[in-house]
C-alpha atoms as a PDB file:
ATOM      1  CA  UNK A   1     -54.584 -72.250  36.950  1.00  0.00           C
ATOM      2  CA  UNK A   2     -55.726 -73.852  39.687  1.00  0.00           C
ATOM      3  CA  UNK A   3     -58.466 -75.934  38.063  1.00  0.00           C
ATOM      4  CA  UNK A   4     -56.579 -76.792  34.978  1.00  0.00           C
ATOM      5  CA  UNK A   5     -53.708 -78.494  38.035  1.00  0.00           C
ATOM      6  CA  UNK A   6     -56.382 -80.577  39.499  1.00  0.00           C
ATOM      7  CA  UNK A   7     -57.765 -81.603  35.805  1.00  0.00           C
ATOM      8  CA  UNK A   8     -54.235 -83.028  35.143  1.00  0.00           C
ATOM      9  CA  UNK A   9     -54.698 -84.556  38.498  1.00  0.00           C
ATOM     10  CA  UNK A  10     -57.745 -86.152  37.962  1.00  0.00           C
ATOM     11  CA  UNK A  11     -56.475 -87.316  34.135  1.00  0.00           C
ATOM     12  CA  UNK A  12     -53.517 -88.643  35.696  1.00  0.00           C
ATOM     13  CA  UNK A  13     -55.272 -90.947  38.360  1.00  0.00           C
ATOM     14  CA  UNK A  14     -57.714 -91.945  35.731  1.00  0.00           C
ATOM     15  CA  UNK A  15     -54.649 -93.102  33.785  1.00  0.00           C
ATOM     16  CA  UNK A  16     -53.193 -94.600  36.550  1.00  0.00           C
ATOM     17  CA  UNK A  17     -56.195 -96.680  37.106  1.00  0.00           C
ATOM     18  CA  UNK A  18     -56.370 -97.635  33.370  1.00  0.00           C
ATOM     19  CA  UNK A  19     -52.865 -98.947  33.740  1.00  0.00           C
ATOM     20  CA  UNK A  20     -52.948-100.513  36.863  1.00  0.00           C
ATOM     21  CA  UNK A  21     -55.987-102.427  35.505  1.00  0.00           C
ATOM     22  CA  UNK A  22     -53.641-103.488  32.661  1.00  0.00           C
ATOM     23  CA  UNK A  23     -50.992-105.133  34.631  1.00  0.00           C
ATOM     24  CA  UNK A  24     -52.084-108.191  35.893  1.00  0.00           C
ATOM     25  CA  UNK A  25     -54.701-110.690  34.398  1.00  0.00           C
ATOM     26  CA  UNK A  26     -58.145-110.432  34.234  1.00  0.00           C
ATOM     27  CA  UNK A  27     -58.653-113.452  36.566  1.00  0.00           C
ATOM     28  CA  UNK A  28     -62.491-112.336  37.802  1.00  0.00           C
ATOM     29  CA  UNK A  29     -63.488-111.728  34.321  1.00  0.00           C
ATOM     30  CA  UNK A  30     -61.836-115.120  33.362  1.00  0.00           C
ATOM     31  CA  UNK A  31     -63.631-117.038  35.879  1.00  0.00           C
ATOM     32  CA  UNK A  32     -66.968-115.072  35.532  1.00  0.00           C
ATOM     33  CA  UNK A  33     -66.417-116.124  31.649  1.00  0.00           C
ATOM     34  CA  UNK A  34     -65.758-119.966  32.485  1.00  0.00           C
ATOM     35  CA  UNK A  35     -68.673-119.844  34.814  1.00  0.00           C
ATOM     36  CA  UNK A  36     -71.234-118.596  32.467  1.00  0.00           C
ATOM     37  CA  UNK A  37     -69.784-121.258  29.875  1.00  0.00           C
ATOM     38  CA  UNK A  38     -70.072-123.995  32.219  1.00  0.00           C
ATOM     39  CA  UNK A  39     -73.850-122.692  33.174  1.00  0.00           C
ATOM     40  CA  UNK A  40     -74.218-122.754  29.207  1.00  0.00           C
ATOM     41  CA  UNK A  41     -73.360-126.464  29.183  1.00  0.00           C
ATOM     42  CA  UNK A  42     -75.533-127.154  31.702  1.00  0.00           C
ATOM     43  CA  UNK A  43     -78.411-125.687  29.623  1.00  0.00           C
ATOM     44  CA  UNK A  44     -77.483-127.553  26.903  1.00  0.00           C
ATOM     45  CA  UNK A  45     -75.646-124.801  24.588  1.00  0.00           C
ATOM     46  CA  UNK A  46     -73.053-127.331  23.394  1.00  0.00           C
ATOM     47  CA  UNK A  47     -75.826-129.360  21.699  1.00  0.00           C
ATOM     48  CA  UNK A  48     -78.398-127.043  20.946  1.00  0.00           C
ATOM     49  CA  UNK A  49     -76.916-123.553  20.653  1.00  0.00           C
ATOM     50  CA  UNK A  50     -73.348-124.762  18.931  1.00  0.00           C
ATOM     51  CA  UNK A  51     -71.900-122.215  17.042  1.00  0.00           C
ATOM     52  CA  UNK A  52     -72.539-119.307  19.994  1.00  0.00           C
ATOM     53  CA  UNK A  53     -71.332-122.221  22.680  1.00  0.00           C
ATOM     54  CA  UNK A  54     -68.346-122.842  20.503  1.00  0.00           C
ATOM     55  CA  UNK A  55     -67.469-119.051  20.185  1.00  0.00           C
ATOM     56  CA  UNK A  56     -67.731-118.241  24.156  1.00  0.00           C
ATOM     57  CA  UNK A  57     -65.166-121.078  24.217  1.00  0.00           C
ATOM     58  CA  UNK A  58     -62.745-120.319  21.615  1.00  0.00           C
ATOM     59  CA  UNK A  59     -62.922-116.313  23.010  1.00  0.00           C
ATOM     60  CA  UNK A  60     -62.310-117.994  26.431  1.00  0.00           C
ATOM     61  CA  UNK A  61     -58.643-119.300  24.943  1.00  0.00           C
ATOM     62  CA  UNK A  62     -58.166-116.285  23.227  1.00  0.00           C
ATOM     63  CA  UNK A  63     -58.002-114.641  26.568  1.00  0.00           C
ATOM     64  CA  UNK A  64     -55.901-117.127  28.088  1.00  0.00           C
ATOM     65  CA  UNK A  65     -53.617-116.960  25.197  1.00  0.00           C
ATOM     66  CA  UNK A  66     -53.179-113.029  25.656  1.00  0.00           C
ATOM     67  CA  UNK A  67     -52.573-113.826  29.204  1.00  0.00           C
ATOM     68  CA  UNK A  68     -49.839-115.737  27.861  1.00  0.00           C
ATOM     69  CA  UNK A  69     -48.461-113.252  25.905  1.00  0.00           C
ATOM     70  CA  UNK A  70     -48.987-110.869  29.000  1.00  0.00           C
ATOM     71  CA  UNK A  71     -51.590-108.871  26.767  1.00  0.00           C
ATOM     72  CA  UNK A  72     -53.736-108.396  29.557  1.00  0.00           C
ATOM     73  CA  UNK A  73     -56.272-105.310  28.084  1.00  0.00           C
ATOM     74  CA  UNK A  74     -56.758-107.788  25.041  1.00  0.00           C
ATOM     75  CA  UNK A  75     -57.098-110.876  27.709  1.00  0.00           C
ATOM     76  CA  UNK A  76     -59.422-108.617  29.152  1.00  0.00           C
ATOM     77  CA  UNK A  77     -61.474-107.731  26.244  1.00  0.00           C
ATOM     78  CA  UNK A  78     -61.402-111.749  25.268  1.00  0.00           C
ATOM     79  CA  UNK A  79     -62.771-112.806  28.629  1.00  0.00           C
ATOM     80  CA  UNK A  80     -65.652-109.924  28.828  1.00  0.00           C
ATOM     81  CA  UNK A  81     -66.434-111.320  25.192  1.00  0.00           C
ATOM     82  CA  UNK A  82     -67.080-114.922  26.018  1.00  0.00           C
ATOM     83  CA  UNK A  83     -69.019-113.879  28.945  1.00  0.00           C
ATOM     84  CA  UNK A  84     -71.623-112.300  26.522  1.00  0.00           C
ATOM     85  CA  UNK A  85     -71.432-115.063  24.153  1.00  0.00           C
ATOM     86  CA  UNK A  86     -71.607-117.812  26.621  1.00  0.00           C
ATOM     87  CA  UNK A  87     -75.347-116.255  28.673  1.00  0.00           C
ATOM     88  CA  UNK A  88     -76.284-115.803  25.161  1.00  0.00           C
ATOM     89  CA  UNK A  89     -75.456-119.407  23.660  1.00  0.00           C
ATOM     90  CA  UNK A  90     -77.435-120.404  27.326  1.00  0.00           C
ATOM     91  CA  UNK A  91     -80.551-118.592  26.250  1.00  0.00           C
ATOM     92  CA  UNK A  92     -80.630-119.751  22.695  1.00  0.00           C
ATOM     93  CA  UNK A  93     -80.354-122.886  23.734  1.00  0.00           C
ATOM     94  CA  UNK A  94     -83.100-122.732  26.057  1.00  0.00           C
ATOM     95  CA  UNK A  95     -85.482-121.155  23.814  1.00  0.00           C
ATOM     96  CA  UNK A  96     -84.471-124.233  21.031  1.00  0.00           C
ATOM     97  CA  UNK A  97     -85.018-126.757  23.646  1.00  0.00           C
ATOM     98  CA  UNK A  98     -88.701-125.112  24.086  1.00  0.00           C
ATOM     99  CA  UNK A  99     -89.257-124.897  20.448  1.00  0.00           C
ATOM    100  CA  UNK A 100     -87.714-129.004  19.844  1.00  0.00           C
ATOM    101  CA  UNK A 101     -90.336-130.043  22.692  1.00  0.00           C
ATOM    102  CA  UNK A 102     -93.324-128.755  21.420  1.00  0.00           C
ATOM    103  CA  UNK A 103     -92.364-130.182  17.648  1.00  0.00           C
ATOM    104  CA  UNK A 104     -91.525-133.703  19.161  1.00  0.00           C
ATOM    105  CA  UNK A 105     -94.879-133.454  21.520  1.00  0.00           C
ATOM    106  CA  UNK A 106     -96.428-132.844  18.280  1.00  0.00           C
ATOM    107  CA  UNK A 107     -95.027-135.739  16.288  1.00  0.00           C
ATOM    108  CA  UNK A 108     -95.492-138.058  19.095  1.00  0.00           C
ATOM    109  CA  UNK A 109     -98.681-137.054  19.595  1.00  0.00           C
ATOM    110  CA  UNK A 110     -99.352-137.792  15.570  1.00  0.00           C
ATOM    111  CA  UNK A 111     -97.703-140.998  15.355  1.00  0.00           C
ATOM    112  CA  UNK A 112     -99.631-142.236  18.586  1.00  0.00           C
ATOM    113  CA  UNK A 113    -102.995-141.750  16.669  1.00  0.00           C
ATOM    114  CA  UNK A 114    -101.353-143.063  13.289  1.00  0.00           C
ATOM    115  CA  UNK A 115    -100.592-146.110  15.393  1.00  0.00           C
ATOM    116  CA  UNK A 116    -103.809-146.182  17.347  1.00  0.00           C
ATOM    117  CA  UNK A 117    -105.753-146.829  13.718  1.00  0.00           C
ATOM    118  CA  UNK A 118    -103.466-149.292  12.363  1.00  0.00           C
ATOM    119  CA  UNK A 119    -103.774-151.322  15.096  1.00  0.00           C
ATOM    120  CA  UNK A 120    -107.461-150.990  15.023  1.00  0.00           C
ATOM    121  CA  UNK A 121    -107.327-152.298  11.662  1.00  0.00           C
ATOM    122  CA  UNK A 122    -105.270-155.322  12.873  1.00  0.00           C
ATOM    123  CA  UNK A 123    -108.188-155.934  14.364  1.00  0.00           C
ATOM    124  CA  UNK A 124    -110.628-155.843  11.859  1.00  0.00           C
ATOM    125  CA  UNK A 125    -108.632-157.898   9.866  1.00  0.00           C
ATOM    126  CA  UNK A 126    -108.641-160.553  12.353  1.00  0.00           C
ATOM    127  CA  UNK A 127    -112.242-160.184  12.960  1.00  0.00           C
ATOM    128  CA  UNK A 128    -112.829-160.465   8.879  1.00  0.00           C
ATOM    129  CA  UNK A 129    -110.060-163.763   9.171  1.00  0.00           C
ATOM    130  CA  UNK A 130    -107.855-162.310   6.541  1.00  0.00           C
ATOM    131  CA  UNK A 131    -104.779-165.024   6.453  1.00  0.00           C
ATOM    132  CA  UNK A 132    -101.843-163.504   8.768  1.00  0.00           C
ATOM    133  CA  UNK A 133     -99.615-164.280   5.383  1.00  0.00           C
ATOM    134  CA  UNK A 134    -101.116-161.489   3.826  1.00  0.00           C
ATOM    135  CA  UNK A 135    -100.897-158.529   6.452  1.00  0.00           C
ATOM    136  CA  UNK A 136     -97.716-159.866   7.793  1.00  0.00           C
ATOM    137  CA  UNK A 137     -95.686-156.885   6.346  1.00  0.00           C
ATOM    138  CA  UNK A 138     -98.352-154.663   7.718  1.00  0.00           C
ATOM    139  CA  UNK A 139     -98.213-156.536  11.490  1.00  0.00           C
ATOM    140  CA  UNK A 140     -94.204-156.278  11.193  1.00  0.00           C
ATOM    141  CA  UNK A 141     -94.634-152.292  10.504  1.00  0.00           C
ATOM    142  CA  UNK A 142     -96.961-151.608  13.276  1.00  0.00           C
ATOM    143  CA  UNK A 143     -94.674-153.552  15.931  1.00  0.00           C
ATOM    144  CA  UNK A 144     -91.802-151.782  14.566  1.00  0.00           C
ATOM    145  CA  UNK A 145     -93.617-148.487  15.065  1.00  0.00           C
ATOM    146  CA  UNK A 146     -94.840-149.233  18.343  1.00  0.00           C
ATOM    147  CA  UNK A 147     -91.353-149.840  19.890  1.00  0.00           C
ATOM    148  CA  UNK A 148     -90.124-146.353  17.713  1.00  0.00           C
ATOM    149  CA  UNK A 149     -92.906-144.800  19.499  1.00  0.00           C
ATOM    150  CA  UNK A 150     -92.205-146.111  22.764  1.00  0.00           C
ATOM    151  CA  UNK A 151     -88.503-145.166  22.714  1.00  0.00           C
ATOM    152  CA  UNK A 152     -89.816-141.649  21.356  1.00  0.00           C
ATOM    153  CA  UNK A 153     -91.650-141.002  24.716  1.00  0.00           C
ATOM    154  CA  UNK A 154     -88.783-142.214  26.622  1.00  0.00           C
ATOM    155  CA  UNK A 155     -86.501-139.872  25.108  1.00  0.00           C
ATOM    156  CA  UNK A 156     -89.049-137.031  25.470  1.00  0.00           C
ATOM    157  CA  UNK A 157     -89.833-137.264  28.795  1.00  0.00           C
ATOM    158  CA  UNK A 158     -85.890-137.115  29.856  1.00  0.00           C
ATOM    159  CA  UNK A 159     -85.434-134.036  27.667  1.00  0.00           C
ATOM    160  CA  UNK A 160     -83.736-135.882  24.738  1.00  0.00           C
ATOM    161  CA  UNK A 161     -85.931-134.016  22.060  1.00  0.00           C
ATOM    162  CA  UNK A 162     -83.690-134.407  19.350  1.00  0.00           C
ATOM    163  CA  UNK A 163     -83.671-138.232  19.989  1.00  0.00           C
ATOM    164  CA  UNK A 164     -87.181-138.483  20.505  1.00  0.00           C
ATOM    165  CA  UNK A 165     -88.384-136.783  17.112  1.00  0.00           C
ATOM    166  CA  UNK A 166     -85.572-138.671  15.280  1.00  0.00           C
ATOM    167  CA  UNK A 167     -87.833-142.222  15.304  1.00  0.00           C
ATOM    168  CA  UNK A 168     -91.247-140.538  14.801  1.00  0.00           C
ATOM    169  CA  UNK A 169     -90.032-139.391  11.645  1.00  0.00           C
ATOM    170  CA  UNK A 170     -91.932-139.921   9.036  1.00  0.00           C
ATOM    171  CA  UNK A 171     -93.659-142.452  11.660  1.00  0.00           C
ATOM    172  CA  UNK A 172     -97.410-141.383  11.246  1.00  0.00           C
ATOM    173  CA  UNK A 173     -97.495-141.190   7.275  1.00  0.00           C
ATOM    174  CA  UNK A 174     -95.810-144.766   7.331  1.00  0.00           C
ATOM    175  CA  UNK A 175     -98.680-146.190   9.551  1.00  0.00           C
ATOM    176  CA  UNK A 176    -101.223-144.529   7.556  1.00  0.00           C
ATOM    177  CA  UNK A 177    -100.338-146.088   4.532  1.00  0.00           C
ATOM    178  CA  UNK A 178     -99.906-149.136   6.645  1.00  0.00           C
ATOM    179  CA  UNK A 179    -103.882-148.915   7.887  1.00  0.00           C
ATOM    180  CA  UNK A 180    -105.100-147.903   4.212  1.00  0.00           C
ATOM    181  CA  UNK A 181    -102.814-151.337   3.040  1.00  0.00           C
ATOM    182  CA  UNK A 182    -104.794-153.333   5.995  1.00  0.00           C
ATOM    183  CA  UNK A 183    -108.188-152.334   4.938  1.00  0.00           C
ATOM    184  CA  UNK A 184    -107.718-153.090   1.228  1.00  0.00           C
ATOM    185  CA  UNK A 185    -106.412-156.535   2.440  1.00  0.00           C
ATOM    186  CA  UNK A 186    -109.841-156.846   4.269  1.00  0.00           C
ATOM    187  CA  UNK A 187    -112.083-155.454   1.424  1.00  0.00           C
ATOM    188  CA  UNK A 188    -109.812-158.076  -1.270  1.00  0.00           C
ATOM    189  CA  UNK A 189    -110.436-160.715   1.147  1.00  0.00           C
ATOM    190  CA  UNK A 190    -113.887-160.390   2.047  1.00  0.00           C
ATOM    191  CA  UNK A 191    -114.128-159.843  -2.259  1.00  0.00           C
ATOM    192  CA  UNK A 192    -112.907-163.468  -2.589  1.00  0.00           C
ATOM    193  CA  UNK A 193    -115.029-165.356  -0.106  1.00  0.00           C
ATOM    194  CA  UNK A 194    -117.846-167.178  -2.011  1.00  0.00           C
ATOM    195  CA  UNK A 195    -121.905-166.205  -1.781  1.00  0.00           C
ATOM    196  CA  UNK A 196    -124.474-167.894  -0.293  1.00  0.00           C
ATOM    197  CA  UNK A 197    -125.797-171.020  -2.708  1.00  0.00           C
ATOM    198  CA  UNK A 198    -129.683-170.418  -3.737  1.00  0.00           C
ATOM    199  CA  UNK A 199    -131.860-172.984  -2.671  1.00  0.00           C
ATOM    200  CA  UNK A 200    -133.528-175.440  -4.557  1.00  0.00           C
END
């Protein structure tokens, strides 16, 4: 008899507790919430991790909007939810910020070569004096790319990936076609120059 009174003792603290946790807001877990959302901002979840950055928010108003309502368990439930979804929208955004660097490195990296041979071929075209009226397409192209590729590095090295691979591409198959256009302008002019007379 004795055990089943302090069972119903121990039930009814528990309960107690349950309640008492129940009638007030969850202000630590609201904060904790808005602090790992902000953190997740700072990573960069609003651009690259946007549909888990955008959930931790909208679970964020839920629980301020059960708050309202004085729904405080569901307030409760709303704030420990965009907690999770906030640390998580921060690590999927790190990892896609990883993954975005090494493709732009990469496409940089391309397009630098792709430029490197057209304007080696710029070159040889001067050196074989084909007339600037007939590569000037071809010059216009390689200054354009050179400028796409200099803002691309820019953008890189302040952590702007997506703006850095957004002007590379496509960059290094343009300037390969470019060089292979610049070398049959050489070989067509070099075609039309006359031979040496015999002599008599």
């Amino acid at each position: 008899m004795r055990a089943v009174c302090r069972l119903r003792q121990v039930l009814l603290l528990c309960a107690l507790v349950l309640l008492g946790a129940c009638t007030e807001p969850p202000s630590k877990e609201m904060n904790q919430a808005q602090g790992a959302i902000d953190a997740a901002r700072a990573a960069g979840a609003d651009k690259y991790a946007v549909e888990e950055y955008g959930a931790a928010v909208a679970a964020l108003d839920k629980s301020r909007a059960a708050v309202d309502q004085r729904d405080y368990r569901q307030a409760l439930s709303h704030a420990l939810d965009a907690r999770e979804r906030a640390q998580a929208a921060a690590r999927t955004a790190s990892d896609e910020k990883v993954r975005l660097h090494a493709v732009s490195d990469r496409a940089l990296h391309l397009a630098e070569l792709a430029l490197d041979r057209s304007k080696t071929a710029l070159d040889r075209a001067d050196v074989a004096k084909v007339p600037s009226r007939e590569i000037a397409a071809q010059r216009a192209t390689v200054t354009d790319a050179d400028r796409s590729v200099r803002e691309a590095r820019a953008a890189i090295e302040r952590g702007d990936f997506e703006a850095g691979a957004r002007p590379l591409d496509g960059l290094a198959a343009r300037l390969d076609t470019t060089t292979s256009e610049i070398d049959a302008a050489i070989q067509a002019h070099a075609n039309k120059r006359p031979g040496k007379r015999p002599r008599r």
